[in-house]
PDB file of N, CA and C in Angstrom:
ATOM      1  N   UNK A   1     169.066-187.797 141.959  1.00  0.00           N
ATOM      2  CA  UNK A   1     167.755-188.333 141.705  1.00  0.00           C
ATOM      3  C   UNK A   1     167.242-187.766 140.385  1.00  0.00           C
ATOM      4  N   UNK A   2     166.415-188.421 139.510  1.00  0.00           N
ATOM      5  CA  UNK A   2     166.775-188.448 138.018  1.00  0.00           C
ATOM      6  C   UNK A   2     164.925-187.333 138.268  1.00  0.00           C
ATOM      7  N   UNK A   3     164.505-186.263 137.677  1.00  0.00           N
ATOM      8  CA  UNK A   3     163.595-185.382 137.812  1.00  0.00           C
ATOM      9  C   UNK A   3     163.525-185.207 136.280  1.00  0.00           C
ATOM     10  N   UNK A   4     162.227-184.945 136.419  1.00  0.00           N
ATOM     11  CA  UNK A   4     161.144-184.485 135.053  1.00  0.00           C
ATOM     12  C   UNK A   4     160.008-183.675 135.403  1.00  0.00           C
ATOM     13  N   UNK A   5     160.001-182.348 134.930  1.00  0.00           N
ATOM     14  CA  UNK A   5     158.741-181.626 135.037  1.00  0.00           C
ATOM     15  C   UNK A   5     158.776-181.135 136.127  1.00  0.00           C
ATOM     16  N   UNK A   6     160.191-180.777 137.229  1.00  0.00           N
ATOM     17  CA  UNK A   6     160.100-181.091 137.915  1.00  0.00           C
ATOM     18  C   UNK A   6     159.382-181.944 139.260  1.00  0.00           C
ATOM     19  N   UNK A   7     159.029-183.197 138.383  1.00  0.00           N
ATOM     20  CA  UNK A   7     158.486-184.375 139.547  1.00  0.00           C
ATOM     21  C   UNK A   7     160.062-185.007 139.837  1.00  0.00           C
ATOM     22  N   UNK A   8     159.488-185.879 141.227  1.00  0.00           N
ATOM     23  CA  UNK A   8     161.130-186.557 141.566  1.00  0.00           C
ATOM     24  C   UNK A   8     160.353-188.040 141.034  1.00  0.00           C
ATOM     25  N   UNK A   9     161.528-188.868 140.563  1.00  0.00           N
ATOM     26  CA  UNK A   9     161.076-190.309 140.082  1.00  0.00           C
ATOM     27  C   UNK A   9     161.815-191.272 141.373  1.00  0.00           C
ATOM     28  N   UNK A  10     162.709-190.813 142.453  1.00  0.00           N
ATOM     29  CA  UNK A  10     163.370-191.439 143.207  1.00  0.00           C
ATOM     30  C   UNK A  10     164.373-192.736 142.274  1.00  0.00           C
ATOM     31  N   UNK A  11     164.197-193.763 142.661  1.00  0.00           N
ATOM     32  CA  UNK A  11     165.061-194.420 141.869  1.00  0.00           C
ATOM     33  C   UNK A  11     164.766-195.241 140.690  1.00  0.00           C
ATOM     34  N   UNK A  12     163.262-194.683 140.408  1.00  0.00           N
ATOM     35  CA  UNK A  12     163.200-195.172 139.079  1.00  0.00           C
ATOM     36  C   UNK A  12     163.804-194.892 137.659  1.00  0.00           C
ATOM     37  N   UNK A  13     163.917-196.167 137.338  1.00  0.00           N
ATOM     38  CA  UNK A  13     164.893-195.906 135.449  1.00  0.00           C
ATOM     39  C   UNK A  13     164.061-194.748 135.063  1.00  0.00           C
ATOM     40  N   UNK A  14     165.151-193.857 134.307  1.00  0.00           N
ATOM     41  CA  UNK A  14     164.300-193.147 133.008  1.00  0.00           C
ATOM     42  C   UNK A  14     164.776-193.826 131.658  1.00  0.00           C
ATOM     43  N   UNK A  15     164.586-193.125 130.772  1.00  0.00           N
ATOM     44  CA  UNK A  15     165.365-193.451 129.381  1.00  0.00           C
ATOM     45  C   UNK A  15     166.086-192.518 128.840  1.00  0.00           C
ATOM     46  N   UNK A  16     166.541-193.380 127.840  1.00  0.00           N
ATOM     47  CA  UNK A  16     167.026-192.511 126.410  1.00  0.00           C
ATOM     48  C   UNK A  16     167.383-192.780 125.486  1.00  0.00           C
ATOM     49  N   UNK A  17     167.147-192.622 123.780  1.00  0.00           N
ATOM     50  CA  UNK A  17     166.959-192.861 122.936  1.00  0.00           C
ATOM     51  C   UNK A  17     168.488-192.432 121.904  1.00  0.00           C
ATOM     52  N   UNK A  18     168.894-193.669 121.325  1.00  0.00           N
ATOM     53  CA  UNK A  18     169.743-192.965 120.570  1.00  0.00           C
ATOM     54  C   UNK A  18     169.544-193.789 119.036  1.00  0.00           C
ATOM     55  N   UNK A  19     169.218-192.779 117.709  1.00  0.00           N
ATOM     56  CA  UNK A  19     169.315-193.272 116.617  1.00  0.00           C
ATOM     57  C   UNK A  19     169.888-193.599 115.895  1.00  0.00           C
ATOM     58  N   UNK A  20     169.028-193.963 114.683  1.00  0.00           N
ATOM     59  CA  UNK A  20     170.466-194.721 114.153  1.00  0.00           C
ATOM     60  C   UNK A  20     171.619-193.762 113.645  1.00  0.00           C
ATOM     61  N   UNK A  21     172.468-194.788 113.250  1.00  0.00           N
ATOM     62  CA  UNK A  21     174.181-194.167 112.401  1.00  0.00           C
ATOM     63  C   UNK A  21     174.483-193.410 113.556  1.00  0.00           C
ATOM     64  N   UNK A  22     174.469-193.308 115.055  1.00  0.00           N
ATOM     65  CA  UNK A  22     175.268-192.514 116.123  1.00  0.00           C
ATOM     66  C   UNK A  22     176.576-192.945 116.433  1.00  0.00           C
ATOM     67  N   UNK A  23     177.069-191.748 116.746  1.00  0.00           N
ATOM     68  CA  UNK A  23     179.081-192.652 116.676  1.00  0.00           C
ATOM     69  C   UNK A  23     179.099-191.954 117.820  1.00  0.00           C
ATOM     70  N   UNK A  24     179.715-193.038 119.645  1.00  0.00           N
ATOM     71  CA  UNK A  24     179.975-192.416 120.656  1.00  0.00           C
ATOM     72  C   UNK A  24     178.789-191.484 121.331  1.00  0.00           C
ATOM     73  N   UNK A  25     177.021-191.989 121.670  1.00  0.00           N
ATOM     74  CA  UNK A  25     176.433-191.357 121.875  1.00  0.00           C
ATOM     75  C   UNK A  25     176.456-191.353 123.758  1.00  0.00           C
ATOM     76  N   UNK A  26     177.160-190.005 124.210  1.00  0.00           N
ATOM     77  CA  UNK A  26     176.818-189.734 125.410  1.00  0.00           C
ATOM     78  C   UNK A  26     175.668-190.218 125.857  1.00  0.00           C
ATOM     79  N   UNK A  27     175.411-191.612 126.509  1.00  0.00           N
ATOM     80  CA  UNK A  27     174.268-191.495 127.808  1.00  0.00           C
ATOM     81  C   UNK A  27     174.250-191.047 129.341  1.00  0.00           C
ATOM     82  N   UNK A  28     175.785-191.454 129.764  1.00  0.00           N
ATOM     83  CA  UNK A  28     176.022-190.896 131.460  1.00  0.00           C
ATOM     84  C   UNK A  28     177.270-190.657 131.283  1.00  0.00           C
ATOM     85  N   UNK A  29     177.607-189.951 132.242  1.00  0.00           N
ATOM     86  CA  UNK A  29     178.871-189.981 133.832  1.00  0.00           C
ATOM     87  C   UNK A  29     179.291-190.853 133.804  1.00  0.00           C
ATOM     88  N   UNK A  30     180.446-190.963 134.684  1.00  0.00           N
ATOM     89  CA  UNK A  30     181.197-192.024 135.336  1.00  0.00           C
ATOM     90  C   UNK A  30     179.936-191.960 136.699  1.00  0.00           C
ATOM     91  N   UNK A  31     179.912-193.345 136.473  1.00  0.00           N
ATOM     92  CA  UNK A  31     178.532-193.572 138.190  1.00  0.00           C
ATOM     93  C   UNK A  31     177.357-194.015 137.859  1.00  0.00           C
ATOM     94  N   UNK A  32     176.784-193.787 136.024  1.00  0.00           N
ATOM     95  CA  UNK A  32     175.715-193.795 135.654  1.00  0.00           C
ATOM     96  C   UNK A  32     175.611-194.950 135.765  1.00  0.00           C
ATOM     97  N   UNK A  33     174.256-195.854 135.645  1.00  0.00           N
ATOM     98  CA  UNK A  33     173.506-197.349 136.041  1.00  0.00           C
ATOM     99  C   UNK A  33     172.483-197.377 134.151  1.00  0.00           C
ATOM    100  N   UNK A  34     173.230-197.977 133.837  1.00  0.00           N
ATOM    101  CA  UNK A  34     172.513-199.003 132.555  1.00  0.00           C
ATOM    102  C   UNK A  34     171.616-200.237 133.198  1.00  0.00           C
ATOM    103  N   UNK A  35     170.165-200.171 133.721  1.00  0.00           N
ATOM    104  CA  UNK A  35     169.570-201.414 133.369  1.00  0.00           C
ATOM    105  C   UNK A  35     169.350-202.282 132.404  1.00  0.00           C
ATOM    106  N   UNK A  36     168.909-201.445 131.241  1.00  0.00           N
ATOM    107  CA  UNK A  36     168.490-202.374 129.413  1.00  0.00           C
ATOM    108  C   UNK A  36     168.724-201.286 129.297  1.00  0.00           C
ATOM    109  N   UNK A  37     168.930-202.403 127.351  1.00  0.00           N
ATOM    110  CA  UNK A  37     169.080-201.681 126.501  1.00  0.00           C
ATOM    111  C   UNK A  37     168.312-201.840 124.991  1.00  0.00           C
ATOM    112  N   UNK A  38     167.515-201.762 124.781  1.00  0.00           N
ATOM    113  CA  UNK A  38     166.585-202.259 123.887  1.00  0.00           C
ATOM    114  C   UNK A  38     166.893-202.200 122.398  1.00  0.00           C
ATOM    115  N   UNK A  39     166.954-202.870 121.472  1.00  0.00           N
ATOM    116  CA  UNK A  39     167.764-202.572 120.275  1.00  0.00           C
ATOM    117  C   UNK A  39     166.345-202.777 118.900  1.00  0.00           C
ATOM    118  N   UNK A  40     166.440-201.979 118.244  1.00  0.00           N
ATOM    119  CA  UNK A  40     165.163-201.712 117.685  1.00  0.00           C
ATOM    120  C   UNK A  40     165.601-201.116 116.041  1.00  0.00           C
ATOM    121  N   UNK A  41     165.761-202.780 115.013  1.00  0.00           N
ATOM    122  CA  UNK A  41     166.251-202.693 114.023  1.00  0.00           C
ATOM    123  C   UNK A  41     165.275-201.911 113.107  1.00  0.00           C
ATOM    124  N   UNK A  42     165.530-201.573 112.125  1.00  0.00           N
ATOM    125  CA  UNK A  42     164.335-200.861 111.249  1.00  0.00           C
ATOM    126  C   UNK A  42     164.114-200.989 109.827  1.00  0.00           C
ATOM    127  N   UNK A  43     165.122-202.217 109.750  1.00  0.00           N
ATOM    128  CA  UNK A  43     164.988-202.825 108.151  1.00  0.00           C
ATOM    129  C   UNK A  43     165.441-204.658 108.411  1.00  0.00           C
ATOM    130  N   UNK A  44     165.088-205.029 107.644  1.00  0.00           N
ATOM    131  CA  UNK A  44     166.356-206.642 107.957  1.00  0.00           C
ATOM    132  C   UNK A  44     167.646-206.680 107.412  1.00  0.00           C
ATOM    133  N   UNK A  45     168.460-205.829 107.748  1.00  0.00           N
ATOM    134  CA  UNK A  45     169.982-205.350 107.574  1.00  0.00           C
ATOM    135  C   UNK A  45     171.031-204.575 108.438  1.00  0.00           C
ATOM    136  N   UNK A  46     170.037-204.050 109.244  1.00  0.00           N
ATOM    137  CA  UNK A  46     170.951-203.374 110.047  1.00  0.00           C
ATOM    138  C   UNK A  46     171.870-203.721 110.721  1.00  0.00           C
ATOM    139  N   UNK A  47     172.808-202.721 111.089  1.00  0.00           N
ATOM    140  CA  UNK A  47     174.171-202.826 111.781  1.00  0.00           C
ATOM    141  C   UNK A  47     174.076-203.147 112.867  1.00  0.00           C
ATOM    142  N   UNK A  48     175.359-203.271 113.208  1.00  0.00           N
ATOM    143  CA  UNK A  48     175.852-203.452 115.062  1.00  0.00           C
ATOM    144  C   UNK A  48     175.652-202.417 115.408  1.00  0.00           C
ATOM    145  N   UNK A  49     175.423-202.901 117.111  1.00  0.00           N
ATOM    146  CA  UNK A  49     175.180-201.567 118.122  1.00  0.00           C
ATOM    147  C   UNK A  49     176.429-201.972 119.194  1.00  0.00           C
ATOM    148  N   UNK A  50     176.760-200.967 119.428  1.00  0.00           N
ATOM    149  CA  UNK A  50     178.488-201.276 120.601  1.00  0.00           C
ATOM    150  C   UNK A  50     178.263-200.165 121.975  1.00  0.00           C
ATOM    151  N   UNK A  51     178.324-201.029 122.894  1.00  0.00           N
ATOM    152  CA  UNK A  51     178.062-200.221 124.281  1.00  0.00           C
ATOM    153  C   UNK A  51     179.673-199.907 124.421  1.00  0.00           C
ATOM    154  N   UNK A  52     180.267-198.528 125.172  1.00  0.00           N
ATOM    155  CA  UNK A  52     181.351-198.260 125.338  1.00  0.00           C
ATOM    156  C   UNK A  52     181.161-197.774 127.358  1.00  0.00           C
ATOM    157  N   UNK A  53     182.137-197.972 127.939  1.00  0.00           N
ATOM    158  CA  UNK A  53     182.639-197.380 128.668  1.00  0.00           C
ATOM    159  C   UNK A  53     183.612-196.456 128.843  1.00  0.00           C
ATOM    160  N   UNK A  54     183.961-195.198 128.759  1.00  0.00           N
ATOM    161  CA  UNK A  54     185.249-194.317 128.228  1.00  0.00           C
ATOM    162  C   UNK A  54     185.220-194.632 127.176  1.00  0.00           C
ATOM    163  N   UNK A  55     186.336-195.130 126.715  1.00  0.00           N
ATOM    164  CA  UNK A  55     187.206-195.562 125.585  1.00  0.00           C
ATOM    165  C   UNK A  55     187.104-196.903 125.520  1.00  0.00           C
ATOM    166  N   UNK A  56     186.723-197.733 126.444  1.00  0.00           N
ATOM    167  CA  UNK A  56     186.544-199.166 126.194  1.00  0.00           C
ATOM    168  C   UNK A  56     185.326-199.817 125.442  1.00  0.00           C
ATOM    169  N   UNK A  57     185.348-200.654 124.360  1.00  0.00           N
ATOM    170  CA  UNK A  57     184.377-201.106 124.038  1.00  0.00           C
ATOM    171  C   UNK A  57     183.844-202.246 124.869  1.00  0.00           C
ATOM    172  N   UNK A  58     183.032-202.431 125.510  1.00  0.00           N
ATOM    173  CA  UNK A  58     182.867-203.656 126.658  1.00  0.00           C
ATOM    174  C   UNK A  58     181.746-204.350 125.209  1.00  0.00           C
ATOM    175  N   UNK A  59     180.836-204.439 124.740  1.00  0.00           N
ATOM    176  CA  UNK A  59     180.318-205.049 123.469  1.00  0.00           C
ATOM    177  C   UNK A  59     179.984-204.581 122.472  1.00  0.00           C
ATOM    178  N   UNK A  60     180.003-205.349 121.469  1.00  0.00           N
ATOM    179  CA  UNK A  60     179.630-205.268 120.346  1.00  0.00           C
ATOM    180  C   UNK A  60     178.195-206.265 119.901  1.00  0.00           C
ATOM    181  N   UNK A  61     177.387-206.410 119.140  1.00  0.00           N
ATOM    182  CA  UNK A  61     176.233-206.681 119.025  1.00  0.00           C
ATOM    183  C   UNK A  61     175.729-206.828 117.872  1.00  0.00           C
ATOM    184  N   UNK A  62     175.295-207.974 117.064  1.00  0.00           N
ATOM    185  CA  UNK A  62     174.432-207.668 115.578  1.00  0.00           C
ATOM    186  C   UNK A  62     173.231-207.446 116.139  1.00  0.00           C
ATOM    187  N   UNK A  63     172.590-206.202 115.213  1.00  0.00           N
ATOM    188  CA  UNK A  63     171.048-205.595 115.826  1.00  0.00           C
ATOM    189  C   UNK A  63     169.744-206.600 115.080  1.00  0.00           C
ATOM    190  N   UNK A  64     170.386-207.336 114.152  1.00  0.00           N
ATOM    191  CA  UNK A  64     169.615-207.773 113.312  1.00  0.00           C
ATOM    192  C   UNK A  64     169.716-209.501 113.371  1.00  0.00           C
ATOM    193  N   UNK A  65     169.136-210.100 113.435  1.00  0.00           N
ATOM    194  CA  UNK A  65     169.461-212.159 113.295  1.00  0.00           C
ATOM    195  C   UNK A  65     168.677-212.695 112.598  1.00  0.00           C
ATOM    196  N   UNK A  66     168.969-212.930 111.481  1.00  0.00           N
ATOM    197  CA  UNK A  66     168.408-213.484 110.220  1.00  0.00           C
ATOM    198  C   UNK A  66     166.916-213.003 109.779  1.00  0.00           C
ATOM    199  N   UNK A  67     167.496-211.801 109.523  1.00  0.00           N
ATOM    200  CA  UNK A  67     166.547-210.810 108.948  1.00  0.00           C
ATOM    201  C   UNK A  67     165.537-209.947 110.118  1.00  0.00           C
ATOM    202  N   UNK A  68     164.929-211.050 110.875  1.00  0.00           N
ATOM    203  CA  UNK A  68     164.283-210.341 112.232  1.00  0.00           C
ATOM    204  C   UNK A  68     164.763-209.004 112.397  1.00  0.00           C
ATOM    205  N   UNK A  69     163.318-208.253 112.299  1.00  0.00           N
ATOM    206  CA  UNK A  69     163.297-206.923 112.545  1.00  0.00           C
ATOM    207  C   UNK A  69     162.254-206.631 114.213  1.00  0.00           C
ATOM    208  N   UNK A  70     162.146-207.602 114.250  1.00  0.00           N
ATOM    209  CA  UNK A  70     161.554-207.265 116.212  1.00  0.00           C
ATOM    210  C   UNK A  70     162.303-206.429 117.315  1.00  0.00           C
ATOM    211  N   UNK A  71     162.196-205.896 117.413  1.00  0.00           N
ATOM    212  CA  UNK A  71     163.040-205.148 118.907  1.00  0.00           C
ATOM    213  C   UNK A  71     163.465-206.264 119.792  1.00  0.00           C
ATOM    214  N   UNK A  72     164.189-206.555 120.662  1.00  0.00           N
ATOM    215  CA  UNK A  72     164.819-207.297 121.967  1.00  0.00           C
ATOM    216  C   UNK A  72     165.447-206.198 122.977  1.00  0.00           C
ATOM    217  N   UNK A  73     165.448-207.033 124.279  1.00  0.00           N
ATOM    218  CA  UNK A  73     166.109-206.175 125.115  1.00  0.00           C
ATOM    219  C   UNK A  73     167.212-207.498 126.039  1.00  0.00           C
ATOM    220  N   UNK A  74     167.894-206.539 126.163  1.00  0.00           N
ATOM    221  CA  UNK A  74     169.164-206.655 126.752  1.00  0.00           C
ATOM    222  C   UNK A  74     169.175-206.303 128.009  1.00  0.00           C
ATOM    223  N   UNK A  75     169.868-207.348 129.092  1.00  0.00           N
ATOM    224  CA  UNK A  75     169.570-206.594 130.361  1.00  0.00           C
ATOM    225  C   UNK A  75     171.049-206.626 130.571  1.00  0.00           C
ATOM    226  N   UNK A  76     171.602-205.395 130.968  1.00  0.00           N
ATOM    227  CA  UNK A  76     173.045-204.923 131.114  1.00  0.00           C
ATOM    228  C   UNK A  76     173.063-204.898 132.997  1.00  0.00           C
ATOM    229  N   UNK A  77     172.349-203.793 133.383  1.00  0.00           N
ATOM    230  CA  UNK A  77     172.460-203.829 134.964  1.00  0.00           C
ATOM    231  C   UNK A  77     174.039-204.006 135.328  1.00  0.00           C
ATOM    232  N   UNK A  78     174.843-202.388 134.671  1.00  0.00           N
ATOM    233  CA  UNK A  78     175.898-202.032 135.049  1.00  0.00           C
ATOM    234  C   UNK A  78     176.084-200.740 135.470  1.00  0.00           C
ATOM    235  N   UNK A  79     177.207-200.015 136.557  1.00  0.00           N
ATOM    236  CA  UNK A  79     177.253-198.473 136.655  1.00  0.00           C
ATOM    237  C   UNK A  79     178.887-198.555 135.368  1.00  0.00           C
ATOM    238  N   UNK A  80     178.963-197.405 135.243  1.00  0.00           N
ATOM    239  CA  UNK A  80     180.085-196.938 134.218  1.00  0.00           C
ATOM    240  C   UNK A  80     181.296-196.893 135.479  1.00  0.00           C
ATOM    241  N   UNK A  81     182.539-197.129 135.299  1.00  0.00           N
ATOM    242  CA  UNK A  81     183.520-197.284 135.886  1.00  0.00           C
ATOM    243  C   UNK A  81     184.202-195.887 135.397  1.00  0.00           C
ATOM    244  N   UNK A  82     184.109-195.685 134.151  1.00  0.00           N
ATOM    245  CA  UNK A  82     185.035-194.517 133.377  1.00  0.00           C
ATOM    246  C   UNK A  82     184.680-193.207 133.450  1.00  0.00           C
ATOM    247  N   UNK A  83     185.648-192.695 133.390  1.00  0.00           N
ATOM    248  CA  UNK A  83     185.594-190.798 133.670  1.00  0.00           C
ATOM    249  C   UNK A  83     184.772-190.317 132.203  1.00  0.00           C
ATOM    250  N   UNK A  84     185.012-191.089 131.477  1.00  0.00           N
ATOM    251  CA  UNK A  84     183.626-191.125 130.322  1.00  0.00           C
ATOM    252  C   UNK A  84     182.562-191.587 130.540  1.00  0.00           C
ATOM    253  N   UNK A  85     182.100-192.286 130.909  1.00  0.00           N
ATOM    254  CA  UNK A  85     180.740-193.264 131.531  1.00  0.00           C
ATOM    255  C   UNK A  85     180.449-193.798 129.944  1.00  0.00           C
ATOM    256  N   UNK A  86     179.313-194.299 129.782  1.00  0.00           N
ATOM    257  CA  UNK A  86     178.515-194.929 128.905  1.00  0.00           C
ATOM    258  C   UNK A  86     178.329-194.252 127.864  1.00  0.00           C
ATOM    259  N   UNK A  87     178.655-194.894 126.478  1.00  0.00           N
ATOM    260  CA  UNK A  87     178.269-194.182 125.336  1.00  0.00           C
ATOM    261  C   UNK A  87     177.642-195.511 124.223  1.00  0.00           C
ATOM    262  N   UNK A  88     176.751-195.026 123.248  1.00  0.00           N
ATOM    263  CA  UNK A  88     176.542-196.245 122.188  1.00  0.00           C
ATOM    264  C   UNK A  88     176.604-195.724 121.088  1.00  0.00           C
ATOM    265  N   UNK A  89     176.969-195.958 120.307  1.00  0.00           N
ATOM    266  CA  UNK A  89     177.193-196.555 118.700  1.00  0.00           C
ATOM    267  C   UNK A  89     176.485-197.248 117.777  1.00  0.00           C
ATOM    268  N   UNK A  90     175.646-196.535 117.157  1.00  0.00           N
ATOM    269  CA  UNK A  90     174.469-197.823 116.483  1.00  0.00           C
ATOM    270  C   UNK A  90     174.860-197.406 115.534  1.00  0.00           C
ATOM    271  N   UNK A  91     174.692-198.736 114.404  1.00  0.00           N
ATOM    272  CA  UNK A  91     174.925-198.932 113.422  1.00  0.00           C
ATOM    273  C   UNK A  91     173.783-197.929 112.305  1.00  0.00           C
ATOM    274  N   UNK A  92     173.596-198.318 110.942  1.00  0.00           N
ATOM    275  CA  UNK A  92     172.440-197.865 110.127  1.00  0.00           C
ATOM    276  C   UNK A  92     171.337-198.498 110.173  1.00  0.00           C
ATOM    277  N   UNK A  93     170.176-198.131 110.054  1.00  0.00           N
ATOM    278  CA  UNK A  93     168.669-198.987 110.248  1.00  0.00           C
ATOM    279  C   UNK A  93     168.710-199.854 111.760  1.00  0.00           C
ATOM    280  N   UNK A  94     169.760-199.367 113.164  1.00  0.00           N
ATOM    281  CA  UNK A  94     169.254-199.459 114.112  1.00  0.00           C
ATOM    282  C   UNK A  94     169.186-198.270 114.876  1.00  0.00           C
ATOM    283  N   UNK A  95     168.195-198.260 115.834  1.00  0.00           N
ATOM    284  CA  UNK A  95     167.788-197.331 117.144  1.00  0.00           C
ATOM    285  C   UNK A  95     168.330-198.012 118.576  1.00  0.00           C
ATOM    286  N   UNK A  96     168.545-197.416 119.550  1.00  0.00           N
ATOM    287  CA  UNK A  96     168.203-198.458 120.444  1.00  0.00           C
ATOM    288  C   UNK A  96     167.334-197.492 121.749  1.00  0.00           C
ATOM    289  N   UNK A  97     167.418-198.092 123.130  1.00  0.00           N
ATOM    290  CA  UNK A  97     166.299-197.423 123.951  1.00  0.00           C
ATOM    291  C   UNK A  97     166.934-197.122 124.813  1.00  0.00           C
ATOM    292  N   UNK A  98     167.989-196.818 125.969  1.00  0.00           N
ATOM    293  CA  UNK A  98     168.619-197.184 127.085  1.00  0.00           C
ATOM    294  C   UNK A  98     167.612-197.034 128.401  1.00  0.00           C
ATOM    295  N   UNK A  99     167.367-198.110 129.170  1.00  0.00           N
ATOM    296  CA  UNK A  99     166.819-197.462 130.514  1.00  0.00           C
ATOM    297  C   UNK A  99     167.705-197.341 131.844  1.00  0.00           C
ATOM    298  N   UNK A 100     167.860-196.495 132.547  1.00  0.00           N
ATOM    299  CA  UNK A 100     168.763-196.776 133.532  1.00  0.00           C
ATOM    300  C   UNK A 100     168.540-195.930 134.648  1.00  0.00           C
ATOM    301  N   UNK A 101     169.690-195.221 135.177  1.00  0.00           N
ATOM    302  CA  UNK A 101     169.579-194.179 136.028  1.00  0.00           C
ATOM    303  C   UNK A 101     171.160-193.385 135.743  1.00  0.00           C
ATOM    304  N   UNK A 102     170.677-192.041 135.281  1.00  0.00           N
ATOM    305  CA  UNK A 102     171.709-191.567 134.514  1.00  0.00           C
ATOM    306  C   UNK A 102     172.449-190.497 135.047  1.00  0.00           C
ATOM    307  N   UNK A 103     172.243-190.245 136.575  1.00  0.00           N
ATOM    308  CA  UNK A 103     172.586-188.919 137.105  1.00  0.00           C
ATOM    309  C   UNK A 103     174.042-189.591 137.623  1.00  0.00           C
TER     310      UNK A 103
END
């Protein structure tokens, strides 16, 4: 059960934030639950963002679509299969948000 401050959230998503230019950013375990993933360009150029499982790339993503710099979200609503669990990869001039349940 995912705790803060020690409060319990029971099974509510938390987050987590990964910036830009990250290569392979640890979010979970093998077991962890990706609900969204929010992708949050910061120029009209930015790179791809790539969700991984282990070693598998399951997607790849342009953060950016004809210039649009708006945030979007992505609804994934997957657990990680891999003894790596979930990692992301953002490109330059993107962020993204992950919400899930990460224990």
């Amino acid at each position: 059960m995912p705790t803060f401050s020690g409060r319990s959230y029971g099974d509510a998503p938390v987050y987590k934030t990964v910036a830009a230019s990250q290569t392979t950013a640890q979010i979970c375990s093998e077991g962890g639950y990706i609900d969204t993933l929010t992708v949050v360009p910061a120029s009209s150029t930015p790179q791809a963002v790539a969700l991984l499982d282990g070693s598998t790339t399951l997607f790849t993503i342009p953060a950016g679509i004809g210039g649009d710099t708006k945030p979007y979200t992505l609804f994934i609503h997957a657990c990680s299969k891999s003894t790596g669990g979930f990692k992301i990869t953002t490109g330059a001039s993107v962020a993204v948000i992950v919400s899930g349940n990460f224990d």
